[in-house]
Protein backbone atom coordinates (compact mmCIF):
# COMPACT_ATOMS: atom_id res chain seq x y z
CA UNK A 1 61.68 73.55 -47.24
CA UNK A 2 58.39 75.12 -46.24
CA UNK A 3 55.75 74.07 -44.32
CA UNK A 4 53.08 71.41 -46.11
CA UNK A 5 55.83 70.44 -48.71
CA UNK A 6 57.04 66.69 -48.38
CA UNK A 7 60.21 65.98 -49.26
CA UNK A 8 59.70 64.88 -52.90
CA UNK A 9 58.31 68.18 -53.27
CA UNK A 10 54.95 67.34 -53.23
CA UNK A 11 52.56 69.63 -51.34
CA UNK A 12 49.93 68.98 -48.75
CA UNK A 13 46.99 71.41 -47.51
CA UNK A 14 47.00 72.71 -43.99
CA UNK A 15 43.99 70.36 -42.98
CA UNK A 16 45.96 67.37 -44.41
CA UNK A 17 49.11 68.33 -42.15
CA UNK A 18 46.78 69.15 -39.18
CA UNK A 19 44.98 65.48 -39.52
CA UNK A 20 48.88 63.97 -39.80
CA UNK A 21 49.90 65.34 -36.49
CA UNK A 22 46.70 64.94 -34.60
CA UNK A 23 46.96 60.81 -35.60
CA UNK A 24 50.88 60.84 -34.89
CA UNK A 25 50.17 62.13 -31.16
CA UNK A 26 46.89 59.95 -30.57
CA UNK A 27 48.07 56.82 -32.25
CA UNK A 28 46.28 55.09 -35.24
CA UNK A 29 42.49 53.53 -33.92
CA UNK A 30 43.59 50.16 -35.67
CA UNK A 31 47.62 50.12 -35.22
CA UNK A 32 48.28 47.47 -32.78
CA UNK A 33 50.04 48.51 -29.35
CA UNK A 34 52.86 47.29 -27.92
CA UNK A 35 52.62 44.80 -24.95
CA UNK A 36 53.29 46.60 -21.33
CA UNK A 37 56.20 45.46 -19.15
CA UNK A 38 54.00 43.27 -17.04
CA UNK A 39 52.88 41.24 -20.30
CA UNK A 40 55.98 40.72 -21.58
CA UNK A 41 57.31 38.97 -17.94
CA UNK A 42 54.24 36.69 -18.19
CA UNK A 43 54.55 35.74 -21.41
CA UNK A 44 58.51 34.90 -20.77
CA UNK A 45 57.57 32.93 -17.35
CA UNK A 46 55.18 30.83 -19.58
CA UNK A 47 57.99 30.31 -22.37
CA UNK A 48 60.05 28.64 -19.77
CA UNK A 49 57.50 26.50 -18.26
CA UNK A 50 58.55 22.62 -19.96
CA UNK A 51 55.68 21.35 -21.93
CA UNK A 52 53.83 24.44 -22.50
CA UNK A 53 53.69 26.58 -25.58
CA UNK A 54 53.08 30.29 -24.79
CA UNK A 55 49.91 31.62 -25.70
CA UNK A 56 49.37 35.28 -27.60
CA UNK A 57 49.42 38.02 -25.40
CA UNK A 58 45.62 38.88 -26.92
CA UNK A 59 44.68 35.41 -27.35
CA UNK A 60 41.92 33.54 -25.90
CA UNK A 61 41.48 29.93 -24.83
CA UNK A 62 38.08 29.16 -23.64
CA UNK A 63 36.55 27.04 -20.37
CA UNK A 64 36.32 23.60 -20.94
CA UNK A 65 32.55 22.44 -20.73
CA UNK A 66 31.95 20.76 -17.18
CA UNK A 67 31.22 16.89 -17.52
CA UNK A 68 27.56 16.50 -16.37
CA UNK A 69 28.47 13.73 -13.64
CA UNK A 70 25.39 14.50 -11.28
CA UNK A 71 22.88 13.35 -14.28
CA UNK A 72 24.86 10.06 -14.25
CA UNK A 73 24.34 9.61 -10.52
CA UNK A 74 20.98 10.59 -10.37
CA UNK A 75 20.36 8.34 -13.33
CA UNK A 76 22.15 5.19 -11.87
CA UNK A 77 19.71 6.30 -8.55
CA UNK A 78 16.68 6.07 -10.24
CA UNK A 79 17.31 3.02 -11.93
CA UNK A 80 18.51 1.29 -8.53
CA UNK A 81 15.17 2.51 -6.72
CA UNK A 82 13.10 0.95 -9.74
CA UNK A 83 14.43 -2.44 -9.28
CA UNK A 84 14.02 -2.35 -5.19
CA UNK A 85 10.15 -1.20 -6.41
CA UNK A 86 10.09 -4.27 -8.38
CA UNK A 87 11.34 -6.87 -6.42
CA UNK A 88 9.82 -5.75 -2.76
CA UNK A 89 7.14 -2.87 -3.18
CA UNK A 90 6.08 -3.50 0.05
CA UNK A 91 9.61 -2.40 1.94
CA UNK A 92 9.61 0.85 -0.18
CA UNK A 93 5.89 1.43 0.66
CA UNK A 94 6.64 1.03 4.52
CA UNK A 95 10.22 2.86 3.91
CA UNK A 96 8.28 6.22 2.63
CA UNK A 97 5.50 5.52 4.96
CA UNK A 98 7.63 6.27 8.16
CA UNK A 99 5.52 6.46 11.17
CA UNK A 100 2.79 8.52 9.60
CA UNK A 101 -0.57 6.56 11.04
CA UNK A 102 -2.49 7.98 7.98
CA UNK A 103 -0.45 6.11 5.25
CA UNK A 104 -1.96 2.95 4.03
CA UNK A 105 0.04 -0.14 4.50
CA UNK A 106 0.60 -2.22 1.23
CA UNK A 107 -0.97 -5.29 0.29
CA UNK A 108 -0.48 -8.18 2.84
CA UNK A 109 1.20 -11.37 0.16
CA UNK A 110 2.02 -13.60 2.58
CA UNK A 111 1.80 -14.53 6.24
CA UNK A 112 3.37 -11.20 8.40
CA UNK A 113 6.34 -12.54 10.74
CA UNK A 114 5.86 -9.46 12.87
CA UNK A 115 3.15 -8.19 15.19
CA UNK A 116 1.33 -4.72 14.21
CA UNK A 117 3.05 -2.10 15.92
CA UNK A 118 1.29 -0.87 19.10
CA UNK A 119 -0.93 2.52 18.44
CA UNK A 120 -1.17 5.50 20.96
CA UNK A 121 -3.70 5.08 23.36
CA UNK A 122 -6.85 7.32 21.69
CA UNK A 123 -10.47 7.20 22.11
CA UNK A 124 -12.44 6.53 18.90
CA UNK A 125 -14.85 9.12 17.70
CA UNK A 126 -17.91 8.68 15.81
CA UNK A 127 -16.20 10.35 13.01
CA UNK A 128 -12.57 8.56 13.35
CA UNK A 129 -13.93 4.67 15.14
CA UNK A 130 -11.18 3.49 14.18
CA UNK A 131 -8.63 5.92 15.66
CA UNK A 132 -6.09 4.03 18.18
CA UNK A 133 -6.06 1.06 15.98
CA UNK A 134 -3.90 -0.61 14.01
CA UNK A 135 -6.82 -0.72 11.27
CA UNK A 136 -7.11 2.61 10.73
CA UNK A 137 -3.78 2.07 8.27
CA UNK A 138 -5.58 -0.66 6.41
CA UNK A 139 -7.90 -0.93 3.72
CA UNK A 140 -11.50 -0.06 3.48
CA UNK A 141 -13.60 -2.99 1.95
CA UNK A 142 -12.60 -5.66 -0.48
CA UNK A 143 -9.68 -3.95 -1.16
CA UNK A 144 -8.01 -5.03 1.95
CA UNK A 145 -8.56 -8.22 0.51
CA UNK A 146 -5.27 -9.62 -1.66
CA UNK A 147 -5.82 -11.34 -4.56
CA UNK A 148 -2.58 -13.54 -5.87
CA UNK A 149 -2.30 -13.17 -10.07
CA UNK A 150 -3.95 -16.50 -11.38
CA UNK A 151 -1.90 -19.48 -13.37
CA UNK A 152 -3.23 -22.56 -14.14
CA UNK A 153 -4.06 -25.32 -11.97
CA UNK A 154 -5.53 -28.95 -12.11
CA UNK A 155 -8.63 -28.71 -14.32
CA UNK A 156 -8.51 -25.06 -14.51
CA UNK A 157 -6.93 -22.78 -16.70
CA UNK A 158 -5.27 -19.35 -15.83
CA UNK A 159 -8.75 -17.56 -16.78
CA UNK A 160 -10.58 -20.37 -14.66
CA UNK A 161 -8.62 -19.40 -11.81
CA UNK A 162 -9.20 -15.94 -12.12
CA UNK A 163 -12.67 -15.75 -12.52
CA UNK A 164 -12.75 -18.85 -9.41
CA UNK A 165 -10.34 -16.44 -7.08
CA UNK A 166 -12.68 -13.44 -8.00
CA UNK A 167 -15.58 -15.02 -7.26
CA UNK A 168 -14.01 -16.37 -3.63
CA UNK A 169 -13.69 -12.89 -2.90
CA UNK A 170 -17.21 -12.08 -3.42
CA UNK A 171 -18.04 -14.63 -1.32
CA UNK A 172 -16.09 -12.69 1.75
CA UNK A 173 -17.72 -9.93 0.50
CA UNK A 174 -21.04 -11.07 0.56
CA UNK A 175 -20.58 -13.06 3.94
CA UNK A 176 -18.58 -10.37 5.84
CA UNK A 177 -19.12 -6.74 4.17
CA UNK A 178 -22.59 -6.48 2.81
CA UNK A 179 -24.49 -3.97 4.44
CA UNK A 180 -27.72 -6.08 4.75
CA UNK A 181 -25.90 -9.09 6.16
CA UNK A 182 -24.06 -7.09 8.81
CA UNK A 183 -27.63 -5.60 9.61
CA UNK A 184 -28.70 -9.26 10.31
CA UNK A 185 -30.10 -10.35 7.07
CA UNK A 186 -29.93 -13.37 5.22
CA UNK A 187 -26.59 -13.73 3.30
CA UNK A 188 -28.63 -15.20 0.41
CA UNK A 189 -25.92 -14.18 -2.13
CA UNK A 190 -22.97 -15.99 -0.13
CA UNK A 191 -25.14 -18.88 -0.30
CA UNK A 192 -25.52 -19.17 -4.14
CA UNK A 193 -21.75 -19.52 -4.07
CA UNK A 194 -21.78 -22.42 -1.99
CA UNK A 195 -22.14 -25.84 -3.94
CA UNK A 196 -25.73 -26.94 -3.27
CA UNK A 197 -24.99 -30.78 -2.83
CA UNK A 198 -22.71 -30.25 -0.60
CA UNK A 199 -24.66 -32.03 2.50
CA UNK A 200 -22.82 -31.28 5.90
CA UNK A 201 -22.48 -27.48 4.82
CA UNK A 202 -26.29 -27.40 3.57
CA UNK A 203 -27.58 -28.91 6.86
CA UNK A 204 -25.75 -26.06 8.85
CA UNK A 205 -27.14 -23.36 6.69
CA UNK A 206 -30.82 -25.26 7.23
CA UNK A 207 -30.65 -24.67 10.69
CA UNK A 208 -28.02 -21.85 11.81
CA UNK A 209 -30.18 -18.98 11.09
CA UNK A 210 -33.56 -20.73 13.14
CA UNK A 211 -31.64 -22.16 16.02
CA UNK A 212 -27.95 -21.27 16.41
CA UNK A 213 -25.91 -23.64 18.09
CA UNK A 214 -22.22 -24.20 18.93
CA UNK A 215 -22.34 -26.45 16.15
CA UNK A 216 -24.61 -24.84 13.79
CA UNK A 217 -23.95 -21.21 14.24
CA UNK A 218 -24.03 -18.70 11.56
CA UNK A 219 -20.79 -16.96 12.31
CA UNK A 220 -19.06 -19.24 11.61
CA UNK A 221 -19.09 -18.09 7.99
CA UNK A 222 -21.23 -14.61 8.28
CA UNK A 223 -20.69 -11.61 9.84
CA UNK A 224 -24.16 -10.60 11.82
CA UNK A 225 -25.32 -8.14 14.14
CA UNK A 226 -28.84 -7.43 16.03
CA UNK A 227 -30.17 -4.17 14.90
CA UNK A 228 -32.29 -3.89 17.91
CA UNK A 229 -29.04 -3.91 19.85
CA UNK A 230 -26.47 -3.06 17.74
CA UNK A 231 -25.72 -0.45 15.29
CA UNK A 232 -22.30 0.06 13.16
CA UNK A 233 -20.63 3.10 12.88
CA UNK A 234 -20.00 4.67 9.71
CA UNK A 235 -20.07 2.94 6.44
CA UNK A 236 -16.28 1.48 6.81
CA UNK A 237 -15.14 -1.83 7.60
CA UNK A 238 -11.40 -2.23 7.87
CA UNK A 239 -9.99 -5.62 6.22
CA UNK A 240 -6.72 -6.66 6.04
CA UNK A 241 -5.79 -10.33 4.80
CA UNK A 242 -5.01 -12.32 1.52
CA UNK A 243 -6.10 -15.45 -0.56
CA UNK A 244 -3.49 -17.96 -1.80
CA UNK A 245 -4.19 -20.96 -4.02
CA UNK A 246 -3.02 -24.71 -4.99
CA UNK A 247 -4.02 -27.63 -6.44
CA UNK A 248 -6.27 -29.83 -4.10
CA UNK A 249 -7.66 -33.26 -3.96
CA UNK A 250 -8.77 -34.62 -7.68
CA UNK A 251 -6.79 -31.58 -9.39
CA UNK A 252 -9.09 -29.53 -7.72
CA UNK A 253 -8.29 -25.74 -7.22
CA UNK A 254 -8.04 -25.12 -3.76
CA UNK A 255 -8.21 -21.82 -2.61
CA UNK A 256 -7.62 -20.36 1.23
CA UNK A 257 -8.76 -16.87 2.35
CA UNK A 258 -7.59 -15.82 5.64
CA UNK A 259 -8.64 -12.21 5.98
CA UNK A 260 -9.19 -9.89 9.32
CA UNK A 261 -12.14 -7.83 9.56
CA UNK A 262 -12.81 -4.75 11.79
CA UNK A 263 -16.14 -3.36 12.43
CA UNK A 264 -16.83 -0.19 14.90
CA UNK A 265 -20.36 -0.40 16.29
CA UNK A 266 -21.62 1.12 19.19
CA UNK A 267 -24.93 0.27 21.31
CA UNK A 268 -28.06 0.82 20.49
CA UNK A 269 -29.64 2.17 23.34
CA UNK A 270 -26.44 4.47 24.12
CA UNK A 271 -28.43 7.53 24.16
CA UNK A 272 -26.29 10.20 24.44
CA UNK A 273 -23.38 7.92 25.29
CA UNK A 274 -21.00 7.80 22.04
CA UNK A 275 -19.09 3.97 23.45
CA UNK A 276 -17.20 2.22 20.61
CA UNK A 277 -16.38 -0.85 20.58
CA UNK A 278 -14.71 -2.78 17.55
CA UNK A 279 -15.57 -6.08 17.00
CA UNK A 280 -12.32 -7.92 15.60
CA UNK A 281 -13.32 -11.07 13.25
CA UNK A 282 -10.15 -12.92 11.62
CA UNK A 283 -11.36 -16.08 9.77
CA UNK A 284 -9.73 -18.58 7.66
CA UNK A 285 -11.81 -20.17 4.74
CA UNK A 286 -10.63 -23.78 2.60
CA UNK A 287 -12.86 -23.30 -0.35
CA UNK A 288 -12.67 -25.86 -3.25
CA UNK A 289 -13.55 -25.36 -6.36
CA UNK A 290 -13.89 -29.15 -7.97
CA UNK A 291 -14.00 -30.85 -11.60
CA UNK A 292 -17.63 -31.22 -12.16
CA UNK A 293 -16.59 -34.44 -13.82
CA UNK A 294 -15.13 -36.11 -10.77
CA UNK A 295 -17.51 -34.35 -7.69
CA UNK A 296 -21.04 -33.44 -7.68
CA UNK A 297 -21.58 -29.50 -7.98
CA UNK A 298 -23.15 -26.64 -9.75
CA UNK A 299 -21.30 -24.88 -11.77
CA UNK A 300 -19.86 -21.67 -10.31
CA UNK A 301 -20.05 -23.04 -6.94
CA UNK A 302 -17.63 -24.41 -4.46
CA UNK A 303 -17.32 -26.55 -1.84
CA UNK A 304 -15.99 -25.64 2.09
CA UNK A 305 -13.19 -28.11 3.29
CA UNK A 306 -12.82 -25.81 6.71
CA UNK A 307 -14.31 -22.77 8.23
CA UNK A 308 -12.87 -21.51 11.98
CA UNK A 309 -12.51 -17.91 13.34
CA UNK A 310 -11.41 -15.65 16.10
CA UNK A 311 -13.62 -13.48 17.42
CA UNK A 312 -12.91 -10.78 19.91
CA UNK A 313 -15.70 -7.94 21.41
CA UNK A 314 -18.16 -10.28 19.82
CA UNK A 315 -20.20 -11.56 23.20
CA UNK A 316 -18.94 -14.67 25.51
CA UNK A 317 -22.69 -15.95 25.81
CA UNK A 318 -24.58 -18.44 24.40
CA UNK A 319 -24.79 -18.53 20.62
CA UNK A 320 -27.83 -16.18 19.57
CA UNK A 321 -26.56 -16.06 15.42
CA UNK A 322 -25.33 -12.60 15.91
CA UNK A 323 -22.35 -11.01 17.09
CA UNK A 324 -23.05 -9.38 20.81
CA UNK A 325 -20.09 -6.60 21.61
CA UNK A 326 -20.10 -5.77 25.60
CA UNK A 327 -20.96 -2.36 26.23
CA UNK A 328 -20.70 -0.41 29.59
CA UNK A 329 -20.60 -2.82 32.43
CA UNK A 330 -21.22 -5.66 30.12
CA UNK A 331 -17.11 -5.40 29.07
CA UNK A 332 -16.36 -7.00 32.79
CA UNK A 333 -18.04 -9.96 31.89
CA UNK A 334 -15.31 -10.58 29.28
CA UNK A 335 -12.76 -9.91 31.26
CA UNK A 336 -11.97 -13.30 32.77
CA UNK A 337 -10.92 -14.40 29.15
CA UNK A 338 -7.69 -15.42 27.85
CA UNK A 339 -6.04 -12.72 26.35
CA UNK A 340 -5.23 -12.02 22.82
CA UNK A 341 -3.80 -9.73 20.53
CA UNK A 342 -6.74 -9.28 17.45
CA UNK A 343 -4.25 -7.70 15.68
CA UNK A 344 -1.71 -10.47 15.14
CA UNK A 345 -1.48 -11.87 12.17
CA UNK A 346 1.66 -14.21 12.10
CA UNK A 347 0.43 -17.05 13.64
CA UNK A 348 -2.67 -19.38 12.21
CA UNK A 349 -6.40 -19.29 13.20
CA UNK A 350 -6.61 -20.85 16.58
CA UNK A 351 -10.45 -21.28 16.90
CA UNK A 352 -12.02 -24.40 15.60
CA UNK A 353 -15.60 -24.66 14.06
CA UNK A 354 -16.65 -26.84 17.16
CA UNK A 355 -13.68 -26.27 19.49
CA UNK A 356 -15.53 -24.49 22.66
CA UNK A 357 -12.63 -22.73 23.18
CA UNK A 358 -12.55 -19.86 25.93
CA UNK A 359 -13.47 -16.46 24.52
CA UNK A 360 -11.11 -14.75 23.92
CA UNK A 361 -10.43 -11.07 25.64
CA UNK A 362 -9.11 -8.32 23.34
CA UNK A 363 -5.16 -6.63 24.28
CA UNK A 364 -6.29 -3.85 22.24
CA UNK A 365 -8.96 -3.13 19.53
C-alpha cells in the first residue's frame, strides 16, 4: 500500500497527510490532556478524606464572600455614642474637650458639684484679658446664660413661660451686659422690666443712682463702672450660669437666675501701663412673675423676691454706685479680705443685699 492511500483504499493528498502528522506529534488544540502524576495523587488523597467528595482536577470552587462584621460593630458604636449624646451631652462635650483651654465648656443645667479646675499661671493681654482664667472656656454674652425648655406652670402656659424666661434673661442682659450700663449709664431698659408698683424695689431704684448706700446701692442689681476711672477691655464679657423655674406663691411663676459674670477692665489713667484686672460678679436673682388677677402689676413685668451678690476686684470702700477694681498699689488694700475662690460655683450666693459682709479677696481671677 502506497503512501497517501488509507486502508479502504481511499486516497489523500500530500498536504492532507502532512497536516495528519504535524497534529498527531503536537496534539489536537482542543483534545483534553491527561492529568500529570502529581494530580492524580491529590485527587486520590482527597477521595479518601471521609466526608469530602473529590473535586475535578480542572474544576473551580470559588472564595466565599467575607461577612462584613466591622460595619456591624461600627454600627452598634455609633448607635451607643448617640444615646450617651442624648442622655448626658455635657460628659461627651467635656470627654472630647480633654484639657484643651480653647474648647468651650457646655451649658451649665444645674448647680456644678466640682470647683473649676485651676488655670496656668498667665498674664492677661489686652488682646487675650481673659487668659489664665477659668472664663476664657466660657461663653461670651447671653449665651453663657442657660435657659431651661418652658412647661406650664400656675397661671401660665408653656408659651407664657417662655416668653416670661426670655424676657428674665433680658433683664440680666440689660442689667449686667449692656454696653451703656457697664459705661455707667442708666439701666433704663432693666427697669421697664421691673413691676412698677412694686414699692420697696421702686424706692431703691429712686435713690441708688443719687446717693448709693449699703442699703440702696445700685449693684446690687446692675453692673456699673466709672468711665473717668475705669475702662473695659475688649467688647467680651464672660458669663457662665443658668435660670431654673417653679411655681411660686399664688401660682405664680417663679423664676431664679444665678449667673457669673466676668469683666476685664483696666485703669484709666494706666498710661502706658497695660494692668488687668477682672472684676468677678456672681449674683443670684428671685424674680416673680405674678397673676395680674391676684397681685398688682403691669403686664410684662415682674416682681424681685431677692437680689444678693459676690463681688470680687470690685473696690472694698464705701459704696460710690460703681464698681471700683484696685489697680497698682491700690490691690494691697484688699488684701486683708477673706479669701475666696470667684470661680466656684457649687455652693450658693453668700452675700446678702444688706449683710456688710467683709469683702471678699479674689484666689484667682
Amino acid at each position: 500500500m502506497g503512501a497517501g492511500t488509507e486502508p479502504n483504499g481511499s486516497s489523500r493528498s500530500d498536504e492532507e497527510w502532512e497536516r495528519f502528522l504535524r497534529e498527531s506529534v503536537a496534539g489536537a488544540a482542543d483534545a483534553p490532556k491527561e492529568p500529570s502524576a502529581r494530580a492524580r495523587v491529590v485527587a486520590k488523597r482527597l477521595r479518601a478524606e471521609p466526608g469530602r467528595d473529590p473535586e475535578g482536577w480542572r474544576s473551580y470552587t470559588p472564595a466565599r464572600p467575607k461577612r462584613r462584621t466591622g460595619w456591624y460593630v461600627v454600627g452598634l458604636l455609633t448607635s451607643l455614642v448617640l444615646l450617651v449624646t442624648a442622655l448626658a451631652p455635657g460628659r461627651v462635650v467635656d470627654l472630647f474637650a480633654g484639657d484643651d483651654p480653647d474648647s468651650p465648656l457646655a451649658a451649665e443645667t444645674a448647680r456644678p458639684t466640682q470647683v473649676a479646675a485651676a488655670e496656668a499661671a498667665q498674664r492677661p493681654t489686652m488682646d487675650e484679658p481673659f487668659r489664665g482664667s477659668p472664663a476664657a472656656s466660657w461663653a461670651s454674652g447671653a449665651a453663657g446664660i442657660t435657659v431651661p425648655k418652658a412647661g406650664a406652670v400656675g397661671w401660665m402656659s408653656a408659651v407664657e413661660v417662655e416668653r416670661a424666661l426670655a424676657r428674665s434673661r433680658d433683664f440680666l442682659v440689660a442689667s449686667g451686659l449692656d454696653r451703656e450700663v457697664l459705661q455707667g449709664e442708666r439701666p433704663e431698659q432693666a427697669i421697664a422690666l421691673i413691676n412698677p408698683y412694686q414699692k420697696d424695689v421702686q424706692e431703691l431704684l429712686k435713690t441708688a443712682f443719687r446717693t448709693p448706700s449699703e442699703k440702696n446701692d445700685p449693684l446690687l442689681l446692675f453692673s456699673r463702672f466709672q468711665p473717668s476711672r475705669t475702662h473695659l477691655v475688649g467688647d467680651v464679657v464672660k458669663t457662665r450660669g443658668r435660670l431654673t423655674y417653679r411655681e411660686g406663691e399664688r401660682g405664680a411663676l417663679q423664676v431664679t437666675a444665678d449667673v457669673t459674670f466676668v469683666y476685664p477692665v483696666t485703669s484709666a489713667d494706666a498710661g502706658d501701663n497695660d494692668e488687668i484686672v477682672r472684676t468677678i460678679v456672681r449674683r443670684e436673682l428671685v424674680l416673680s412673675w405674678d397673676d395680674p388677677e391676684k397681685v398688682i402689676t403691669e403686664p410684662g413685668t415682674f416682681s424681685i423676691v431677692s437680689y444678693k451678690y459676690d463681688m470680687t476686684n470690685g473696690g472694698c470702700a464705701a459704696p460710690t454706685g460703681y464698681f471700683t477694681p484696685p489697680f497698682g498699689t491700690d490691690r494691697r488694700a484688699d488684701e486683708a479680705g477673706t479669701e475666696v475662690d470667684p470661680y466656684d460655683r457649687s455652693a450658693p450666693v453668700g452675700r446678702g443685699q444688706s449683710s456688710g459682709d467683709e469683702c471678699g479677696r479674689a484666689t484667682r481671677s
